[in-house]
PDB file of N, CA and C in Angstrom:
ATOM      1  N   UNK A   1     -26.624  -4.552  -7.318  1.00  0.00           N
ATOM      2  CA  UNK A   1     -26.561  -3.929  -8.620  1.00  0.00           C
ATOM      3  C   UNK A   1     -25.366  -4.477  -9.382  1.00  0.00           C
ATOM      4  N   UNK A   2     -25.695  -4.989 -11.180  1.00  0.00           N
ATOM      5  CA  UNK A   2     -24.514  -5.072 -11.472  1.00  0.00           C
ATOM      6  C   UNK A   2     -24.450  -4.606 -12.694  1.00  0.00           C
ATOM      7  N   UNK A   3     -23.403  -4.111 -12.708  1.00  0.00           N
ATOM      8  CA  UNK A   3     -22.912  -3.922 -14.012  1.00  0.00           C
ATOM      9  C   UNK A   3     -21.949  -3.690 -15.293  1.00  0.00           C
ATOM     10  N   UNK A   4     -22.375  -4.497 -16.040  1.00  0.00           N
ATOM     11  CA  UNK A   4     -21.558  -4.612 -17.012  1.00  0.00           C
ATOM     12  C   UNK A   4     -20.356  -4.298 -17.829  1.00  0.00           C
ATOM     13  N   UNK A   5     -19.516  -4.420 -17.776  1.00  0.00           N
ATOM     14  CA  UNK A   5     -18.466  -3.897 -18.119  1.00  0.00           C
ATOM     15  C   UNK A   5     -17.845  -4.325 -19.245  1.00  0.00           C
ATOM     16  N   UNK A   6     -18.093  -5.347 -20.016  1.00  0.00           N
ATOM     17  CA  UNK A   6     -18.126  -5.559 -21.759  1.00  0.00           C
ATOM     18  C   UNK A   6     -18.744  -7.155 -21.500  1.00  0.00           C
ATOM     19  N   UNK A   7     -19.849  -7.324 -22.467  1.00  0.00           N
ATOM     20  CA  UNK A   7     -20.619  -7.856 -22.788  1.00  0.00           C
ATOM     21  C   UNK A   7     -19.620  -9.433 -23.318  1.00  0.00           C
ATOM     22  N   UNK A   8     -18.250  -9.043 -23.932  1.00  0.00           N
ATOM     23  CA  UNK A   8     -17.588  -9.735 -24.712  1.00  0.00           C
ATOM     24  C   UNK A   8     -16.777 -10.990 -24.015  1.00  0.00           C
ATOM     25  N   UNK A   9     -16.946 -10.623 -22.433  1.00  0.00           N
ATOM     26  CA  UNK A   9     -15.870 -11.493 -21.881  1.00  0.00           C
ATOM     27  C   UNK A   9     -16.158 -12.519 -21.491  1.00  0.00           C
ATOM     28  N   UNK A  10     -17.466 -13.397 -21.727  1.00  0.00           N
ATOM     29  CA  UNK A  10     -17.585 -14.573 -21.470  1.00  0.00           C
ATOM     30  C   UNK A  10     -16.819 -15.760 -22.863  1.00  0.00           C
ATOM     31  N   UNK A  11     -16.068 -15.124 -23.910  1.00  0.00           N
ATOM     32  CA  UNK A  11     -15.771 -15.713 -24.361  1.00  0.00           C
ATOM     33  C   UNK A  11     -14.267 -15.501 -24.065  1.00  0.00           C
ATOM     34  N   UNK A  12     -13.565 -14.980 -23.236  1.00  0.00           N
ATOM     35  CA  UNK A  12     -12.246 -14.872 -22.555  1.00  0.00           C
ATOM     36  C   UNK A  12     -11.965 -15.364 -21.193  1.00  0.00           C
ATOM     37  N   UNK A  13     -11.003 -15.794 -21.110  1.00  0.00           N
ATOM     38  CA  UNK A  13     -10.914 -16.349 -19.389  1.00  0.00           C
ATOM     39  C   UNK A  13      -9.941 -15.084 -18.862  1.00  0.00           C
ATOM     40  N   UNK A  14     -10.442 -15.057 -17.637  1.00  0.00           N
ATOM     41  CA  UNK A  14     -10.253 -13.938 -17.214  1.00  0.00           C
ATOM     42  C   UNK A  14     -10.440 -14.501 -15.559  1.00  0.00           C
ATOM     43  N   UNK A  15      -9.771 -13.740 -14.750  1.00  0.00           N
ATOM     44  CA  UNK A  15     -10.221 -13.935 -13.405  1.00  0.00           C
ATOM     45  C   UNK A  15      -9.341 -12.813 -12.145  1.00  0.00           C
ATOM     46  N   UNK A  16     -10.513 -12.431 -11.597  1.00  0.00           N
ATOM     47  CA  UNK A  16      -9.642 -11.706 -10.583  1.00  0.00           C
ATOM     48  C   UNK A  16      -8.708 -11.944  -9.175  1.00  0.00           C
ATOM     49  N   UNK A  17      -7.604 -11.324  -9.375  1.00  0.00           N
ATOM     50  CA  UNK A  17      -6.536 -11.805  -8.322  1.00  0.00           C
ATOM     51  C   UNK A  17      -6.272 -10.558  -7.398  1.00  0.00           C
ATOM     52  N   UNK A  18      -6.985  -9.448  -7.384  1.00  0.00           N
ATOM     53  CA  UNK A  18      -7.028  -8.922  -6.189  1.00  0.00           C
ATOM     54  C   UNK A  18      -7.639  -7.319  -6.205  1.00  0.00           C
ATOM     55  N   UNK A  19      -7.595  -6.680  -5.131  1.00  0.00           N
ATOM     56  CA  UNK A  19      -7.812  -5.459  -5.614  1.00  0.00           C
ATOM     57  C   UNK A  19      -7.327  -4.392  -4.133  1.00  0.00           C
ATOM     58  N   UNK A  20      -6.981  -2.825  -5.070  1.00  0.00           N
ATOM     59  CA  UNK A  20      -6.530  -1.882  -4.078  1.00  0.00           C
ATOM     60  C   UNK A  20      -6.900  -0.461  -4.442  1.00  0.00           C
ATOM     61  N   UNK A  21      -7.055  -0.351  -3.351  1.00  0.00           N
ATOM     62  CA  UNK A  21      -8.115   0.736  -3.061  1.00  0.00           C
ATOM     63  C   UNK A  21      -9.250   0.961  -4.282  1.00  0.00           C
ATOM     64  N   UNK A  22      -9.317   1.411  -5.164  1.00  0.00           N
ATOM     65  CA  UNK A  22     -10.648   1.500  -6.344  1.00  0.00           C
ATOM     66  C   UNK A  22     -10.212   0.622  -7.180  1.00  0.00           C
ATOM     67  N   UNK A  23      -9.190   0.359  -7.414  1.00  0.00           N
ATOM     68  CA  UNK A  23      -8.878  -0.413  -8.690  1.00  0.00           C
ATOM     69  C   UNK A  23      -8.632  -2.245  -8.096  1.00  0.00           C
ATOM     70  N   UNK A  24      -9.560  -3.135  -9.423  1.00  0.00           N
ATOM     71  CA  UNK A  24      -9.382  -4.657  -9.621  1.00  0.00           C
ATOM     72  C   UNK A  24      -8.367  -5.105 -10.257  1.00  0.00           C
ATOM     73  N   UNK A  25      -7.702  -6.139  -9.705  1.00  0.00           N
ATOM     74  CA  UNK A  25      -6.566  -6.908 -11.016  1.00  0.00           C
ATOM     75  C   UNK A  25      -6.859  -7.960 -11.427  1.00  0.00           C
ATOM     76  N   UNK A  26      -7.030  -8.356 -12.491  1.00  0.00           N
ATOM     77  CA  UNK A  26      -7.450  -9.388 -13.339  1.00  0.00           C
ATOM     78  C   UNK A  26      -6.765 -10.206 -14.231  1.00  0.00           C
ATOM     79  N   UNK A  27      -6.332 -11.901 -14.102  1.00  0.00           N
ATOM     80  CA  UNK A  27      -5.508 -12.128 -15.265  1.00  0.00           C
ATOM     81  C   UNK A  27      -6.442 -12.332 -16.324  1.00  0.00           C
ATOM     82  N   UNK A  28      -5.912 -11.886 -17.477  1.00  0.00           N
ATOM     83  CA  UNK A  28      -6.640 -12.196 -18.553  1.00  0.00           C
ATOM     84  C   UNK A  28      -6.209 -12.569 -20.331  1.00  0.00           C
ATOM     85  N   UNK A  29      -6.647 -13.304 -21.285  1.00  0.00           N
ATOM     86  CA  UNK A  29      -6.205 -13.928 -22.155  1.00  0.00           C
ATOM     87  C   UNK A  29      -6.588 -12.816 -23.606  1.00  0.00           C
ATOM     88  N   UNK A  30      -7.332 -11.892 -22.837  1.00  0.00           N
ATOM     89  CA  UNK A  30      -7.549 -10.598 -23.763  1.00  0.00           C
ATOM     90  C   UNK A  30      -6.650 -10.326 -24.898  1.00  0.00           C
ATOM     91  N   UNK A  31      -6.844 -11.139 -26.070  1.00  0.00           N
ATOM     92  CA  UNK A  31      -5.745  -9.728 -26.956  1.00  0.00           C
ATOM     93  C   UNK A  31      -4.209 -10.650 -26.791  1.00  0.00           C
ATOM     94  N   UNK A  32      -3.848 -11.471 -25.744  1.00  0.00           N
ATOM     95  CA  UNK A  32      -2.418 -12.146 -25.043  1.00  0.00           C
ATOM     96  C   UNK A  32      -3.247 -13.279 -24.951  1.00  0.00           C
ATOM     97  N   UNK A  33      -2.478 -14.139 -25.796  1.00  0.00           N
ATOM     98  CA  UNK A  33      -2.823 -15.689 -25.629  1.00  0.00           C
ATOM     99  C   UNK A  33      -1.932 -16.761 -24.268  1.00  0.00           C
ATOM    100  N   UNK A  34      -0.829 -15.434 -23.903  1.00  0.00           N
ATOM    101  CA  UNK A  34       0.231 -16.224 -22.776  1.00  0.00           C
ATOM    102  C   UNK A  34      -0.547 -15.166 -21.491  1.00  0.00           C
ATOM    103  N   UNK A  35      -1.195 -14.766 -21.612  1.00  0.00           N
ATOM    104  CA  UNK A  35      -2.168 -14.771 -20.425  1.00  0.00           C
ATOM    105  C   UNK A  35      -1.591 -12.733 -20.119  1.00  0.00           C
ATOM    106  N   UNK A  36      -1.922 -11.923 -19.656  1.00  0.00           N
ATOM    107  CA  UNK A  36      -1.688 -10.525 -18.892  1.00  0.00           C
ATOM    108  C   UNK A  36      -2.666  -9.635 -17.795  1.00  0.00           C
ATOM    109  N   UNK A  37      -2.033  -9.175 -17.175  1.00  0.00           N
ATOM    110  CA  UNK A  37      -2.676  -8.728 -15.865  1.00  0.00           C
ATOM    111  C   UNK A  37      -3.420  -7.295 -16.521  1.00  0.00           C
ATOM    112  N   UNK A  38      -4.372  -6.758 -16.225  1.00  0.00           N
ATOM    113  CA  UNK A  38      -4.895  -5.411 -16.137  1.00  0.00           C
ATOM    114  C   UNK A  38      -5.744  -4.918 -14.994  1.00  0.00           C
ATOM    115  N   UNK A  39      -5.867  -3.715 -14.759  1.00  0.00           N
ATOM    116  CA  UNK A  39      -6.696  -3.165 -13.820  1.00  0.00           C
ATOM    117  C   UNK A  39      -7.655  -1.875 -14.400  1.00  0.00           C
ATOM    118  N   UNK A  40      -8.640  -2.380 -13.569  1.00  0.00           N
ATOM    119  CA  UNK A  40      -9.773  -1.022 -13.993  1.00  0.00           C
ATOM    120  C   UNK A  40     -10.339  -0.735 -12.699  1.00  0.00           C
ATOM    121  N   UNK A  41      -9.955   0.784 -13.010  1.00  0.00           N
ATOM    122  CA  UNK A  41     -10.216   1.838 -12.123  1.00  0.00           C
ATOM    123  C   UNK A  41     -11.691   1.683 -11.754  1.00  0.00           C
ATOM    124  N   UNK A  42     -12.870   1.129 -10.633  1.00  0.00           N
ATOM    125  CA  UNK A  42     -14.058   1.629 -10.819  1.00  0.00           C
ATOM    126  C   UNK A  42     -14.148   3.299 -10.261  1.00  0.00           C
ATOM    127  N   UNK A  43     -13.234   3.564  -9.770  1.00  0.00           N
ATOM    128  CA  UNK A  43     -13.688   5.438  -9.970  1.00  0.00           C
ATOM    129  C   UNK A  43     -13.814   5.997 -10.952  1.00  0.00           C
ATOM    130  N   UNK A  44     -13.162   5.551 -12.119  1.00  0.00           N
ATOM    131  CA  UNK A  44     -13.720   6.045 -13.339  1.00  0.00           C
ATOM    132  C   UNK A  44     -14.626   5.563 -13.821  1.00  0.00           C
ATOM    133  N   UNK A  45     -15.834   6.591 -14.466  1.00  0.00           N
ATOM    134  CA  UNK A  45     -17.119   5.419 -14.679  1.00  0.00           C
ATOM    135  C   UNK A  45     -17.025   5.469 -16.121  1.00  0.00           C
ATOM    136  N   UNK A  46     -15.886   4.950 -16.401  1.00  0.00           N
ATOM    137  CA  UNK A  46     -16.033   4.627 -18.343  1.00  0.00           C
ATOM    138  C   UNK A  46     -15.358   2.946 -17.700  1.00  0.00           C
ATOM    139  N   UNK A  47     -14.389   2.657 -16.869  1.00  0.00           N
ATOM    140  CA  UNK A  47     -14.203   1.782 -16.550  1.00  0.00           C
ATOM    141  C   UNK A  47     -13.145   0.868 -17.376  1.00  0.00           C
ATOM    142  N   UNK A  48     -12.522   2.022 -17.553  1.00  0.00           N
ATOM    143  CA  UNK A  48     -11.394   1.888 -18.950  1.00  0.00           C
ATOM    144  C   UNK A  48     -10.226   0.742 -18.298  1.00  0.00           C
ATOM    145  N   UNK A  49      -9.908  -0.234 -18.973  1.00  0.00           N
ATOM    146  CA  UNK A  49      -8.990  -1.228 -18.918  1.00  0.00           C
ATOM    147  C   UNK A  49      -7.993  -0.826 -19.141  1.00  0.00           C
ATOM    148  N   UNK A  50      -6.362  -0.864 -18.454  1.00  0.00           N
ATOM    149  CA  UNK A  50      -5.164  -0.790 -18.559  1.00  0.00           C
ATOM    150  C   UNK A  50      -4.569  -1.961 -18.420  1.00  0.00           C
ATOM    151  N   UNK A  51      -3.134  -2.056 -18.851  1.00  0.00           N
ATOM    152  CA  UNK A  51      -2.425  -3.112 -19.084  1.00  0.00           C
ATOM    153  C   UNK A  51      -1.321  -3.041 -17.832  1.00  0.00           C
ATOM    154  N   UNK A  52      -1.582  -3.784 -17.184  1.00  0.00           N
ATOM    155  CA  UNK A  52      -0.955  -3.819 -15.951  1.00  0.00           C
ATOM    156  C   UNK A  52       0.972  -3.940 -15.778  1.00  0.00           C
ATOM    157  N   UNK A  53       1.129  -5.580 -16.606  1.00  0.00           N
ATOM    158  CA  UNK A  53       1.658  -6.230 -16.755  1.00  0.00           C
ATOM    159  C   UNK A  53       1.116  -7.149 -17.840  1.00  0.00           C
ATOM    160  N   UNK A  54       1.997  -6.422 -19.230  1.00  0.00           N
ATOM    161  CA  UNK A  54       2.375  -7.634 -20.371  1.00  0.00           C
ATOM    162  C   UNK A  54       2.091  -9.012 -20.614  1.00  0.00           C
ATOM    163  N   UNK A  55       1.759  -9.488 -21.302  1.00  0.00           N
ATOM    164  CA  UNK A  55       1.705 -11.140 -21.632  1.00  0.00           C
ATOM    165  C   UNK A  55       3.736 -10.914 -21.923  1.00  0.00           C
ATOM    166  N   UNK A  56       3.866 -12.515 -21.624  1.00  0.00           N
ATOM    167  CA  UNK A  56       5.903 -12.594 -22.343  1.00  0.00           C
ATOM    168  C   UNK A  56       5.319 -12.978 -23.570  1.00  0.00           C
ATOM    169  N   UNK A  57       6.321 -13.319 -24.447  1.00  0.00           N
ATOM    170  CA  UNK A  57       6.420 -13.843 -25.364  1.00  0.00           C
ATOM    171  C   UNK A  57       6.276 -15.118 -25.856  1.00  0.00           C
ATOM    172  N   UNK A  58       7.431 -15.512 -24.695  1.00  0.00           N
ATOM    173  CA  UNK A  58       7.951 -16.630 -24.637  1.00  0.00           C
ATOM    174  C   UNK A  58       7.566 -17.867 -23.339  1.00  0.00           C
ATOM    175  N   UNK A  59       6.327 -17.302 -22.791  1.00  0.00           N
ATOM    176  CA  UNK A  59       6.172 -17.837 -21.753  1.00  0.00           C
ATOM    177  C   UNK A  59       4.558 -17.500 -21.119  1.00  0.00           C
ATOM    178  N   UNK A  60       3.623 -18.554 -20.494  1.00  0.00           N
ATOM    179  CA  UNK A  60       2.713 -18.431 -20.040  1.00  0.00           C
ATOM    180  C   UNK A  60       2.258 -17.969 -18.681  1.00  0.00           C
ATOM    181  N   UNK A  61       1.513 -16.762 -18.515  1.00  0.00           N
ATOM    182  CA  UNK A  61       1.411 -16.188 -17.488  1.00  0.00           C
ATOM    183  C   UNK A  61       0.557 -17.806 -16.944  1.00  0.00           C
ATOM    184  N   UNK A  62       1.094 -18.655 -15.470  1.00  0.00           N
ATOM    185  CA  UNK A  62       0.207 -19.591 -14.696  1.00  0.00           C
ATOM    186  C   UNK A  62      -0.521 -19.313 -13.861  1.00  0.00           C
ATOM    187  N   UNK A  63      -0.214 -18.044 -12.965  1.00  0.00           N
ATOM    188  CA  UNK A  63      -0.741 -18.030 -11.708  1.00  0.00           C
ATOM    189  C   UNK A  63      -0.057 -16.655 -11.289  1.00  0.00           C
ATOM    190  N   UNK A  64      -0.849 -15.902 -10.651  1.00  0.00           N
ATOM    191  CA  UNK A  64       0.087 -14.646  -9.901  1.00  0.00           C
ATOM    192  C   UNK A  64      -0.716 -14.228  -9.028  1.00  0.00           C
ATOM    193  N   UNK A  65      -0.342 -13.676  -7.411  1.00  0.00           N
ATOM    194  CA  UNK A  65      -0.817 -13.117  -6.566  1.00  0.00           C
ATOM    195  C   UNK A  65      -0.067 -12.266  -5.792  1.00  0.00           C
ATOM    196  N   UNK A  66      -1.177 -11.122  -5.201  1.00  0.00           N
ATOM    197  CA  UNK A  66      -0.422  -9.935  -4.651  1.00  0.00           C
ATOM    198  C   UNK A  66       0.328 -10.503  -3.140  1.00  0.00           C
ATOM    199  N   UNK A  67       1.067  -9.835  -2.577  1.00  0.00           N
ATOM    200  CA  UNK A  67       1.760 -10.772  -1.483  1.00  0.00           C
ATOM    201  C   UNK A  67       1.952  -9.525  -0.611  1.00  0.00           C
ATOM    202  N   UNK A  68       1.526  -9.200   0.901  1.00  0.00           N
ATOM    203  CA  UNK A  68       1.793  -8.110   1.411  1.00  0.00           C
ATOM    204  C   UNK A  68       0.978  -7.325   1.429  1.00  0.00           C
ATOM    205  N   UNK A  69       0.349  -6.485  -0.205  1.00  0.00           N
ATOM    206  CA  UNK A  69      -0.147  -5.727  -0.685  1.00  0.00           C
ATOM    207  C   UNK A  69       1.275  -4.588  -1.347  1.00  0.00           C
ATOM    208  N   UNK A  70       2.209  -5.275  -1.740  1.00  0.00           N
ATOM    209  CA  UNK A  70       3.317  -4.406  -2.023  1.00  0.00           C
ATOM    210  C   UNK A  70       4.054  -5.531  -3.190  1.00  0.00           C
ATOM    211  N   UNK A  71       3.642  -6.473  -3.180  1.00  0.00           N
ATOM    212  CA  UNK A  71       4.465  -7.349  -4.463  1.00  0.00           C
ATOM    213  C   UNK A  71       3.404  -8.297  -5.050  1.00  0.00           C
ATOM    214  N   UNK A  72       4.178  -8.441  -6.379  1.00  0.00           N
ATOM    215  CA  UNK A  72       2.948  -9.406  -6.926  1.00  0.00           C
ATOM    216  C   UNK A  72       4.437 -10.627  -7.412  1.00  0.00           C
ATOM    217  N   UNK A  73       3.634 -11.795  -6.875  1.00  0.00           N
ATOM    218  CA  UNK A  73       4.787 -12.641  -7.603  1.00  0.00           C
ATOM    219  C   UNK A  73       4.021 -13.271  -8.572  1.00  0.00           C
ATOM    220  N   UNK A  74       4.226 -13.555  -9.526  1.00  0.00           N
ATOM    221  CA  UNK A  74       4.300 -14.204 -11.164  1.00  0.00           C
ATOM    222  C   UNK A  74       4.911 -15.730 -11.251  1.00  0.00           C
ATOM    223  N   UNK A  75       3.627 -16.673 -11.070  1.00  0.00           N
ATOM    224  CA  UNK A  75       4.473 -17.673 -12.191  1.00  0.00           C
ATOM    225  C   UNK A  75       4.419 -18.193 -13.416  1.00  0.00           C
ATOM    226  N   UNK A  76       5.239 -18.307 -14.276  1.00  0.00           N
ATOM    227  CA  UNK A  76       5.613 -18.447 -15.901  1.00  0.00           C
ATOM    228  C   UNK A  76       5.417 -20.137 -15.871  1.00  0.00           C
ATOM    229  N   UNK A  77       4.857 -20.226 -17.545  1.00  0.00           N
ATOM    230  CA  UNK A  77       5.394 -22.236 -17.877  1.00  0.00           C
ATOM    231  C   UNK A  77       6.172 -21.227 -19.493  1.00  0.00           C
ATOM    232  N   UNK A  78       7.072 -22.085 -19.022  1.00  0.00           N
ATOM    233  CA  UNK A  78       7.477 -21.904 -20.787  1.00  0.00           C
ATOM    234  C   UNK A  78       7.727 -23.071 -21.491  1.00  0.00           C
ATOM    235  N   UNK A  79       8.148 -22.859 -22.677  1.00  0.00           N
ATOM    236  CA  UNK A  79       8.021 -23.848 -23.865  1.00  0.00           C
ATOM    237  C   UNK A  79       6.597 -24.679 -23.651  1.00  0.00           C
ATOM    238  N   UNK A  80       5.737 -23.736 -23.762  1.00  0.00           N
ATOM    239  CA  UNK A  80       4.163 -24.185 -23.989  1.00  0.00           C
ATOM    240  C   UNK A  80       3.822 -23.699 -25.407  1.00  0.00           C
ATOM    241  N   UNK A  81       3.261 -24.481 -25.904  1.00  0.00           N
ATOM    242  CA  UNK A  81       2.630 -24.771 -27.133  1.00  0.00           C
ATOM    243  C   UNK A  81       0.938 -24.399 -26.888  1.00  0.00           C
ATOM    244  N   UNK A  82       0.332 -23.815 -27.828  1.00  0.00           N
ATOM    245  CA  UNK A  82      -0.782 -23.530 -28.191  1.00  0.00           C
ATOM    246  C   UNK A  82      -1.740 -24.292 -29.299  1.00  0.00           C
ATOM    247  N   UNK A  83      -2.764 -25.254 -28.622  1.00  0.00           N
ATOM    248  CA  UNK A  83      -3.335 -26.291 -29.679  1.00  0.00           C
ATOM    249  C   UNK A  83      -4.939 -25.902 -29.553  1.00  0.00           C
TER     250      UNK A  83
END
């Protein structure tokens, strides 16, 4: 069974980097062009998106994974340009 959870995101890159207990983490370019993490609860069945961890400002989310199940390490590029 699958289902849908916004119709909209094949035009976003997005990808999942892990998950605990009900809830997925996902980086995604949603809304943050330097990339931000969110998670959605599937116990809730509206399946509402939260903001995990921020896009920077000044810097491109590259890569991040959970480590342990107790840390997430983050790596940044900065002075990246957007073309």
């Amino acid at each position: 069974m699958f289902i849908v959870i916004d119709d909209s995101c094949f035009v976003l890159t997005s990808c999942s980097i892990d998950s605990q207990d009900s809830k997925l983490f996902f980086v995604t370019n949603e809304d943050s062009p330097f990339y931000k993490i969110i998670s959605i609860d599937f116990e809730d069945k509206k399946f509402k998106r939260e903001t995990f961890i921020e896009q920077e400002k000044d810097a491109k989310l590259d890569s991040a994974s959970f480590v342990n199940e107790t840390y997430l390490a983050l790596v940044y590029m900065r002075n990246v340009s957007l073309h």
